[in-house]
Protein backbone atom coordinates (compact mmCIF):
# COMPACT_ATOMS: atom_id res chain seq x y z
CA UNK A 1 -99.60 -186.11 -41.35
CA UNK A 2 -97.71 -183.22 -42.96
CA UNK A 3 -95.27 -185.41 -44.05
CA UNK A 4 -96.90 -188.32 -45.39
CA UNK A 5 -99.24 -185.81 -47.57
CA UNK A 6 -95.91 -184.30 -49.12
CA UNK A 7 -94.84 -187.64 -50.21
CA UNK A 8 -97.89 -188.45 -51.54
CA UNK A 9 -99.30 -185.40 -53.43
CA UNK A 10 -97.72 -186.82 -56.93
CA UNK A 11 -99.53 -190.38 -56.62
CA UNK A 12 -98.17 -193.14 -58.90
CA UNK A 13 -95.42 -190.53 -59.73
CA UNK A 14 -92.02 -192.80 -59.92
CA UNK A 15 -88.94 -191.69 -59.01
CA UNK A 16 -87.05 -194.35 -61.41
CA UNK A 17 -89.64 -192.28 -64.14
CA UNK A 18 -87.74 -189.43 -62.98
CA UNK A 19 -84.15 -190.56 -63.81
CA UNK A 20 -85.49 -191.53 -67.28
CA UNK A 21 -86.24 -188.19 -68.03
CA UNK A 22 -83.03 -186.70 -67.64
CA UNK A 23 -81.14 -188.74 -70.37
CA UNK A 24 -84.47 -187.45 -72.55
CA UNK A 25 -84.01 -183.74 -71.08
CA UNK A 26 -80.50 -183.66 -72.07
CA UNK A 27 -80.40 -185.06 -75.88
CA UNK A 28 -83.69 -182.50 -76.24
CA UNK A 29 -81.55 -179.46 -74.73
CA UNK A 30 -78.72 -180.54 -77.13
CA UNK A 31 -80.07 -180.64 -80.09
CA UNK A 32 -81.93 -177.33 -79.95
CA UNK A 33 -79.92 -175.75 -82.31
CA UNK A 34 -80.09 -178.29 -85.40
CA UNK A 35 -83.88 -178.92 -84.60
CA UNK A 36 -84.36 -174.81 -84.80
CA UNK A 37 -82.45 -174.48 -88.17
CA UNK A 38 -83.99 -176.91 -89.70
CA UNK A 39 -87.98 -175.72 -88.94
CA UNK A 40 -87.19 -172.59 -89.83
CA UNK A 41 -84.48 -172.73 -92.69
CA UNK A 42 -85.81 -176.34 -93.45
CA UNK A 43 -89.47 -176.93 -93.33
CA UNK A 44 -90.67 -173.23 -93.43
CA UNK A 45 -87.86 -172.63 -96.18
CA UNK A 46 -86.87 -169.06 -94.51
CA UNK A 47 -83.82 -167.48 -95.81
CA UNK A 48 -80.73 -167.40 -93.56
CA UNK A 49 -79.92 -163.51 -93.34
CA UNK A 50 -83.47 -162.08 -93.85
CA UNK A 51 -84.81 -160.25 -90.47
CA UNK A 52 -88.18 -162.11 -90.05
CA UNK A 53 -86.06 -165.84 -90.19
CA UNK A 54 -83.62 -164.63 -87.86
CA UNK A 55 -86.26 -163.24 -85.43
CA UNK A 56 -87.95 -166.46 -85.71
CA UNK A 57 -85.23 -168.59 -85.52
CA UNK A 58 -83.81 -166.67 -82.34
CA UNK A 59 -87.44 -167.26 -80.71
CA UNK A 60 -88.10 -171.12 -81.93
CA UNK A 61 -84.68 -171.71 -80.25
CA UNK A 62 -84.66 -169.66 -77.20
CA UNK A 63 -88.14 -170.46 -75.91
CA UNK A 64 -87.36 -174.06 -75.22
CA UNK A 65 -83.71 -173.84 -74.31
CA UNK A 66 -84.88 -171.30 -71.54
CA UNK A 67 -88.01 -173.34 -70.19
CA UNK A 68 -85.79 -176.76 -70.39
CA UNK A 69 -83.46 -174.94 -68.15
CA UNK A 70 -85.48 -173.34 -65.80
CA UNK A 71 -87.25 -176.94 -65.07
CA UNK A 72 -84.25 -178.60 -63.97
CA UNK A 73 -82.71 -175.92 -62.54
CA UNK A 74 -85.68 -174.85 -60.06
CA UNK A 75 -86.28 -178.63 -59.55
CA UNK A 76 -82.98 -178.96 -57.76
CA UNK A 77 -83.51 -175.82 -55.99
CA UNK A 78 -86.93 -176.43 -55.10
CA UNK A 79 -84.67 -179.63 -53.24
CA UNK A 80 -82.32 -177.37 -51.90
CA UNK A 81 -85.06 -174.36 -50.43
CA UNK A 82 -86.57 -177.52 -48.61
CA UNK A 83 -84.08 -176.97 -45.80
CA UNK A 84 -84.14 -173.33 -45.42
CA UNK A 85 -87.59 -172.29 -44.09
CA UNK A 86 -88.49 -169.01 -42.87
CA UNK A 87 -88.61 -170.32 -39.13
CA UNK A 88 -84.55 -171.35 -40.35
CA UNK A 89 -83.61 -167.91 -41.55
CA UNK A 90 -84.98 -166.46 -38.80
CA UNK A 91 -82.76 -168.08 -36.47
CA UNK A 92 -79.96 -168.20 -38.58
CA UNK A 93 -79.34 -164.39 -38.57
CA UNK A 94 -80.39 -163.56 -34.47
CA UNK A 95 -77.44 -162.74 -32.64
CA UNK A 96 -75.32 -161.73 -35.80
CA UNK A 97 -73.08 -158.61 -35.77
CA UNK A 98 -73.83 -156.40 -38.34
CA UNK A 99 -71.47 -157.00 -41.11
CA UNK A 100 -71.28 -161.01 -40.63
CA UNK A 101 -75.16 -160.77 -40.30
CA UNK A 102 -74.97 -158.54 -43.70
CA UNK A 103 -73.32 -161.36 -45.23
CA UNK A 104 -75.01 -164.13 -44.16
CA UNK A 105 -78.25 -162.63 -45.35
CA UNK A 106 -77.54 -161.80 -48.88
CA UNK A 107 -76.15 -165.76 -48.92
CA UNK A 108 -79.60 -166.68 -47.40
CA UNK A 109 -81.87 -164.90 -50.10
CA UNK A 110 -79.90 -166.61 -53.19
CA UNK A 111 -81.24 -169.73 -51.63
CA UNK A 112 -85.02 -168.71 -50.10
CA UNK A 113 -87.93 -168.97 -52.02
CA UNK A 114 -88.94 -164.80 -52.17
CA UNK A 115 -89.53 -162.94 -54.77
CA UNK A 116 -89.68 -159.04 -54.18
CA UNK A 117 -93.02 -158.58 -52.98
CA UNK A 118 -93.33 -161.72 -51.03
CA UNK A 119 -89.75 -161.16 -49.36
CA UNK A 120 -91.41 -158.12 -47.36
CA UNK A 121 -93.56 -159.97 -44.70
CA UNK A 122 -90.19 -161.90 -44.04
CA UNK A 123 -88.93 -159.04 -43.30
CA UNK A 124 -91.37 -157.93 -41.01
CA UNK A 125 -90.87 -160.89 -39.22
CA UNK A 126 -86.46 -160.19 -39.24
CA UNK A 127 -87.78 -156.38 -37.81
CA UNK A 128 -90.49 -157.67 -35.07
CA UNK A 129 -87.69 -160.14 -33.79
CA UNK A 130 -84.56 -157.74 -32.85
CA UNK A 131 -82.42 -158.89 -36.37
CA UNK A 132 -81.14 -155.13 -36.95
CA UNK A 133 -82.54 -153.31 -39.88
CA UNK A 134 -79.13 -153.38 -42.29
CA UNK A 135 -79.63 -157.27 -42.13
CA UNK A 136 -83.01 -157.24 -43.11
CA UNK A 137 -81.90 -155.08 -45.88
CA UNK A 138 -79.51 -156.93 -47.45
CA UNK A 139 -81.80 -160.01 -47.47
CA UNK A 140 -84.55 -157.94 -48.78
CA UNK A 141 -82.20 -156.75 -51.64
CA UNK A 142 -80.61 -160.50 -52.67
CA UNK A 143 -83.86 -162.27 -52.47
CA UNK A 144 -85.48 -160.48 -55.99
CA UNK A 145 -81.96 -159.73 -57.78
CA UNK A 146 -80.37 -163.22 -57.24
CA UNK A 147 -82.84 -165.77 -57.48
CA UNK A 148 -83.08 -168.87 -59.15
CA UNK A 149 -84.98 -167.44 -62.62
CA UNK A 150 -82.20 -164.85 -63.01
CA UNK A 151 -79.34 -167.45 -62.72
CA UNK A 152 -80.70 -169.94 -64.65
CA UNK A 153 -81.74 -167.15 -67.64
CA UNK A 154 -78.24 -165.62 -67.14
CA UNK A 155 -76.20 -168.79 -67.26
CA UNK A 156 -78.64 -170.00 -70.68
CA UNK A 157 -78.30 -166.57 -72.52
CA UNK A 158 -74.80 -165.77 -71.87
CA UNK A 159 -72.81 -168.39 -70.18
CA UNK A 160 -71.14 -169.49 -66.95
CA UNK A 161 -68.70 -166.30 -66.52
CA UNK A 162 -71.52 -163.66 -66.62
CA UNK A 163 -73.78 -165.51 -64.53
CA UNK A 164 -71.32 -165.85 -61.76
CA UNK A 165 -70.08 -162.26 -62.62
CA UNK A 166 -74.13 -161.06 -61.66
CA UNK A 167 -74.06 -163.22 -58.81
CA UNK A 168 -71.01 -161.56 -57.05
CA UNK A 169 -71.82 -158.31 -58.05
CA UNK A 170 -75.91 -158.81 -56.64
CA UNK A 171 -74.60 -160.36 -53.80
CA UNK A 172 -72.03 -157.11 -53.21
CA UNK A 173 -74.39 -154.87 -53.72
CA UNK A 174 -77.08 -156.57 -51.14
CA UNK A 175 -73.96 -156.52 -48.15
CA UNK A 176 -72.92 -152.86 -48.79
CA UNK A 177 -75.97 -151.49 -49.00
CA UNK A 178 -77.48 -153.16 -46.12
CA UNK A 179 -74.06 -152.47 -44.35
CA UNK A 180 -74.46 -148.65 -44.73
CA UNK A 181 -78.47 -148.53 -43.93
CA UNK A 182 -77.30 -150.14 -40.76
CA UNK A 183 -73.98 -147.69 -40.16
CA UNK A 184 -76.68 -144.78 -40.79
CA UNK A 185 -78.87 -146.26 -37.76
CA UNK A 186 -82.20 -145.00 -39.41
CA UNK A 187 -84.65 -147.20 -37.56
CA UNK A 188 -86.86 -144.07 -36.88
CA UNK A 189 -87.90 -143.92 -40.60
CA UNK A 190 -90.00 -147.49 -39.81
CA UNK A 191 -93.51 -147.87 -39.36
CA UNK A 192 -94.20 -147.46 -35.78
CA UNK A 193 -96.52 -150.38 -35.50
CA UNK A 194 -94.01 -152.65 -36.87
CA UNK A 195 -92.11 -152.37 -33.42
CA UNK A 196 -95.04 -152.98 -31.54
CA UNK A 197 -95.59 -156.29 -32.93
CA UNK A 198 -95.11 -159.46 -31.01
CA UNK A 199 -92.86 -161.75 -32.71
CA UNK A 200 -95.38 -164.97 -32.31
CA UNK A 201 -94.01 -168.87 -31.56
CA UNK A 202 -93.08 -169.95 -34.83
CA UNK A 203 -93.26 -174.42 -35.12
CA UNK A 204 -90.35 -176.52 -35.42
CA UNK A 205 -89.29 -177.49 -38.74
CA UNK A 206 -90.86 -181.05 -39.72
CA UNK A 207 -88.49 -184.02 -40.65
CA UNK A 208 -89.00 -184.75 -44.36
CA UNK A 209 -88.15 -187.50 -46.11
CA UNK A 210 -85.84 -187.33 -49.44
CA UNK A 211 -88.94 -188.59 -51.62
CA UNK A 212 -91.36 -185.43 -50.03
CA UNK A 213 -88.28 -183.48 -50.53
CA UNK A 214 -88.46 -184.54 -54.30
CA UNK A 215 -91.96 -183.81 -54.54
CA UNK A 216 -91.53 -180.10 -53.39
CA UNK A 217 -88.91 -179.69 -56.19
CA UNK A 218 -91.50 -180.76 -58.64
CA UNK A 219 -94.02 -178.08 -57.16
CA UNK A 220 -91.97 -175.59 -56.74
CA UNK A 221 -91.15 -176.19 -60.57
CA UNK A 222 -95.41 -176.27 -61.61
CA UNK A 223 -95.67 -173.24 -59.07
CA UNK A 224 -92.41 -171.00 -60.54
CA UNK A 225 -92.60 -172.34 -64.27
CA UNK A 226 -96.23 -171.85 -64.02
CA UNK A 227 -96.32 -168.23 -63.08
CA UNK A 228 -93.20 -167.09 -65.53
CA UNK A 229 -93.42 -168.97 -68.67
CA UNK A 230 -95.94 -166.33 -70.46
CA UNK A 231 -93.15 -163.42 -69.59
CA UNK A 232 -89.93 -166.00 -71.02
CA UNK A 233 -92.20 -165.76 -73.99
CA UNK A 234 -92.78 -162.30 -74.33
CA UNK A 235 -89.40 -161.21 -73.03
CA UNK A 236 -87.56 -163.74 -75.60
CA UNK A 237 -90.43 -162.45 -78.42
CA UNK A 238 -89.32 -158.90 -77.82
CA UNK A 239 -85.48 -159.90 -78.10
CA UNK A 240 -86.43 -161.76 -80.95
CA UNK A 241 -87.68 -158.28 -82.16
CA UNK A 242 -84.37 -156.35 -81.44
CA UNK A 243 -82.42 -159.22 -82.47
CA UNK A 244 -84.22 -158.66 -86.33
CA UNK A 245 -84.63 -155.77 -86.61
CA UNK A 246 -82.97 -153.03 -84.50
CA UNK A 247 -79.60 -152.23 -85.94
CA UNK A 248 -76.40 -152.80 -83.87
CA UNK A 249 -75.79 -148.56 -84.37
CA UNK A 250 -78.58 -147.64 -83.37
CA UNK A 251 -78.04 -149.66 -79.87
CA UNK A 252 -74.57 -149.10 -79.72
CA UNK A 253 -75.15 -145.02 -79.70
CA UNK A 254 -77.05 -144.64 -76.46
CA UNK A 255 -76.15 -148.09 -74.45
CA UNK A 256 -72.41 -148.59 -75.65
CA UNK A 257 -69.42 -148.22 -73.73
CA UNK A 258 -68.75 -144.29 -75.52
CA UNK A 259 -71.59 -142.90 -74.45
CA UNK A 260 -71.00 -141.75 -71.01
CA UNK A 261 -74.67 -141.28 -69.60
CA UNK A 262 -75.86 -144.75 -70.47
CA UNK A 263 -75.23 -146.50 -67.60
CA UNK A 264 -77.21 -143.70 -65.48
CA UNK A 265 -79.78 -143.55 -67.93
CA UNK A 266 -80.02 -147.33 -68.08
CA UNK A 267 -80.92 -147.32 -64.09
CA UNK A 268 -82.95 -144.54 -64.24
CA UNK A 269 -85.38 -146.40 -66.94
CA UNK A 270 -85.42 -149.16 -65.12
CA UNK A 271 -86.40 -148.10 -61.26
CA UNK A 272 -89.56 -147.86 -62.29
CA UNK A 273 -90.53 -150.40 -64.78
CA UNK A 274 -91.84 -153.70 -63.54
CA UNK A 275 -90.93 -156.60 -64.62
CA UNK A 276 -88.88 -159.86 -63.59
CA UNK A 277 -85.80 -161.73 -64.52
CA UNK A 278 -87.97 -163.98 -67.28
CA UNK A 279 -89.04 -160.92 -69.16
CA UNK A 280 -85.80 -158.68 -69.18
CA UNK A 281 -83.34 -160.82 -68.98
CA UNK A 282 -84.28 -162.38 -72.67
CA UNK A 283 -84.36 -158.77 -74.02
CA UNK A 284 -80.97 -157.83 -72.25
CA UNK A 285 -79.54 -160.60 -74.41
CA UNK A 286 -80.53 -159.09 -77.79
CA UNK A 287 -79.45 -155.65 -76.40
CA UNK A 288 -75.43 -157.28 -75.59
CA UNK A 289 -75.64 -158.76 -79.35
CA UNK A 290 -76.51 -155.54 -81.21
CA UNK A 291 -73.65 -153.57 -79.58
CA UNK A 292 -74.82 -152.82 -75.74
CA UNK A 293 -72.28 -152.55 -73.16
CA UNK A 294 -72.15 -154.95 -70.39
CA UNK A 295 -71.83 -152.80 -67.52
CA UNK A 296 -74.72 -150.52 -69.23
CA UNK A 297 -76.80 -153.72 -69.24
CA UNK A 298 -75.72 -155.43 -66.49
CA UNK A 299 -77.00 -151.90 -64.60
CA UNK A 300 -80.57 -151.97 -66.34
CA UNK A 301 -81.17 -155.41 -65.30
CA UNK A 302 -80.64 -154.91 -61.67
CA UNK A 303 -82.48 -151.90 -61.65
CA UNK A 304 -85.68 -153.46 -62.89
CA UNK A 305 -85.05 -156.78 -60.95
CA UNK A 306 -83.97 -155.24 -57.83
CA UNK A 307 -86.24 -151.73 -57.12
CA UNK A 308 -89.15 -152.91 -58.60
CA UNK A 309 -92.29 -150.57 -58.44
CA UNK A 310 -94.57 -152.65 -56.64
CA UNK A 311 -91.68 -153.77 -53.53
CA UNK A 312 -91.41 -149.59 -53.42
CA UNK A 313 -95.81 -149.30 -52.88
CA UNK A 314 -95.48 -152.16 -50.33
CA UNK A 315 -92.26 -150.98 -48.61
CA UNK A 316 -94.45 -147.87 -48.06
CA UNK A 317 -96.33 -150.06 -45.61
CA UNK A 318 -93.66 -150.12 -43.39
CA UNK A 319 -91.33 -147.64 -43.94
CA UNK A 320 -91.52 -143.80 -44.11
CA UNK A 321 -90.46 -142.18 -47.21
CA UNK A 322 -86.66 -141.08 -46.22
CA UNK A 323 -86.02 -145.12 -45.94
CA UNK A 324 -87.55 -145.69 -48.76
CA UNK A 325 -85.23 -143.27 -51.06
CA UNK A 326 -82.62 -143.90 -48.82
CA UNK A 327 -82.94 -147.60 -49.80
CA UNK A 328 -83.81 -146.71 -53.58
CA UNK A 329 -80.41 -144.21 -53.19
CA UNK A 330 -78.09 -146.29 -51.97
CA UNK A 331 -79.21 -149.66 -53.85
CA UNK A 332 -79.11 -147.54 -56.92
CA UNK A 333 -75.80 -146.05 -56.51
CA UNK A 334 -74.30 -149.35 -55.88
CA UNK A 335 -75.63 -150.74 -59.41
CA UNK A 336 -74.64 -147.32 -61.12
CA UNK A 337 -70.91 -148.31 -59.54
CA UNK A 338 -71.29 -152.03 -61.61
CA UNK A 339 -72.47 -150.47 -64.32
CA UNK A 340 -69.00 -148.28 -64.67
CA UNK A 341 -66.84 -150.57 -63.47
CA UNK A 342 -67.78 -153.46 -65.73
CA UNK A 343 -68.27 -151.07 -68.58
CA UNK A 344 -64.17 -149.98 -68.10
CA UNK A 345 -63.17 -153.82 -67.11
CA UNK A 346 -65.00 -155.49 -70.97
C-alpha cells in the first residue's frame, strides 16, 4: 500500500510532462544573463557602473539561476537518497573498523537526507546499535557541511573546481575528525541513557518502483526548495548589498590573504552564527569578488554550516560538555587547517 500511494501522490502528473521541462529549464537557465541586463539596463534604464544597478542586477540574476539549480539538482538527489534509508546506513556501517567505518560515513552523509539538527536522532540510533562513536562522528559532521544545497550553491556561484575543492576538503575534515574522537576513546563524555537504550527492530526497506522513485525526487524538491528559498533570497539580497556597495579594500584588509588572523577570526564568527548553506553561501560569493581570500572564506563557510548553534543545544542532549568542545575543537581546528592551506595554495 506504501508503494502504490508513492506512485500516486502526484495524480495526472506525466512523466513525458517531465522530459518537456528540461529542454524549457535549460534555455531559461541560459539565458539568465541577457534576460537580467536587459530588465535592469533595458526596461528600468539603470546605468551600468552605478551601485544600486549593479546590486540589482547581481540579485535579478542570481535569484533564479540559484533556485533553477537547486530544483534539478535536489530532484535527482531526491532519486538518488531513495536508496539509502536510515534502516540502510545503519547496516552499512555495523561491523566497520574504525578508519574504513570513518570513511564510509562521511561518503554516506553527502548522500542522506540530514540536515544538522535532524542528523542527531540518526545518530542516536548509530550509538544505541554498537557503530563506535568516531563513526557516528564523522557522519554527523558530513551530513550538514556537504549536502546537496551547499553543492549545488557552490558549483552555481563559483564553478566546478571550488565545489569539488569543498567537497574533498568537508569530506577530510568529517574522516579526521571522527578518526581522532574515536583514537581518544571518549565514550564516557555520552549521555548515560543513550547506552541504555534498546536498539528496536527497524522494517525492511520496501521495493519501489522507478515512477514512486520519481515522485520522491519531486517532494523532496517542494519539501527542500520549500523550506530554503526565503534564505537564497536574503543571503543573495545581502551579497547583492556587498557586491554594491562595500569596497573591495575594505574586504580585502581583514579577510585577504595578508592579514594573518583572518582565517581564525573568520571561524571564530562563524561557530556561533546560524545559518545554512542558502543564506551564506550567496554572501560568501560577494565576499571572494570584493577581494576575500579563499581559504579565509572557504573557513567561514564551514564554520557556520558545520558547528551550527542549534546542533551544539541538541548535542547537549546527549553528550556532556568535554565532547561537545572536544567535537567543536577538533572540527574547528580542522577547518582553521583549510583555511591556511588554501589561503597559501590560491
Amino acid at each position: 500500500m506504501a508503494e502504490k500511494r508513492l506512485s500516486l501522490s502526484l495524480p495526472g502528473f506525466s512523466r513525458n510532462l517531465l522530459w518537456l521541462l528540461l529542454p524549457a529549464w535549460y534555455l531559461l537557465y541560459r539565458n539568465l544573463a541577457p534576460i537580467s541586463d536587459k530588465l535592469v539596463y533595458g526596461i528600468m534604464n539603470l546605468e551600468k557602473g552605478d551601485h544600486f544597478a549593479d546590486s540589482l542586477r547581481f540579485f535579478v540574476f542570481e535569484v533564479p539561476k540559484v533556485l533553477l539549480l537547486l530544483t534539478l539538482i535536489i530532484f535527482i538527489v531526491g532519486i538518488i537518497r531513495s536508496y539509502f534509508t536510515p534502516e540502510r546506513t545503519r547496516k552499512a556501517l555495523e561491523g566497520r573498523s574504525l578508519f574504513s567505518g570513518n570513511v564510509l560515513a562521511a561518503m554516506l552523509g553527502i548522500v542522506t537526507p540530514f540536515c544538522s539538527c535532524s542528523a542527531i536522532p540518526l545518530f542516536l540510533g548509530f550509538v544505541e546499535t554498537g557503530i563506535p562513536l568516531g563513526v557516528t562522528f564523522s557522519f554527523l559532521i558530513a551530513a550538514p557541511m556537504i549536502n546537496e544545497v551547499a553543492v549545488v550553491l557552490l558549483f552555481g556561484l563559483f564553478g566546478w573546481k571550488v565545489a569539488l575543492i569543498y567537497i574533498l576538503t568537508g569530506l577530510l575534515i568529517a574522516i579526521t575528525a571522527g578518526w581522532i574522537i574515536g583514537r581518544l576513546h571518549l565514550e564516557k563524555w555520552v549521555e548515560g541513557w543513550v547506552y541504555q537504550m534498546k536498539a528496536g527492530s527497524h522494517p525492511e526497506d520496501e521495493k519501489l518502483t522507478f515512477p514512486a522513485r520519481i515522485n520522491m525526487g519531486l517532494s523532496a524538491v517542494k519539501e527542500i526548495v520549500g523550506k530554503v528559498w526565503i534564505y537564497v533570497i536574503i543571503g543573495i539580497a545581502v551579497g547583492a548589498g556587498v557586491h554594491g556597495y562595500v569596497p573591495q579594500d575594505f574586504m580585502a584588509s581583514f579577510m585577504g590573504k595578508s592579514a594573518w588572523y583572518s582565517v581564525p577570526l573568520s571561524v571564530l564568527i562563524g561557530i556561533p552564527l546560524y545559518s545554512n548553506a542558502a543564506g551564506i553561501i550567496p554572501i560568501v560569493s560577494a565576499l571572494l569578488e570584493k577581494g576575500a581570500a579563499l581559504g579565509t572564506s572557504l573557513a567561514f563557510m564551514m564554520a557556520v554550516i558545520g558547528l551550527s548553534l542549534p546542533e551544539m543545544i541538541i548535542l547537549r542532549k546527549v553528550l556532556k560538555m568535554p565532547l561537545i568542545l572536544t567535537f567543536i575543537g577538533v572540527v574547528a581546528s580542522g577547518i582553521l587547517a583549510v583555511g591556511f592551506l588554501f589561503n597559501l595554495i590560491f
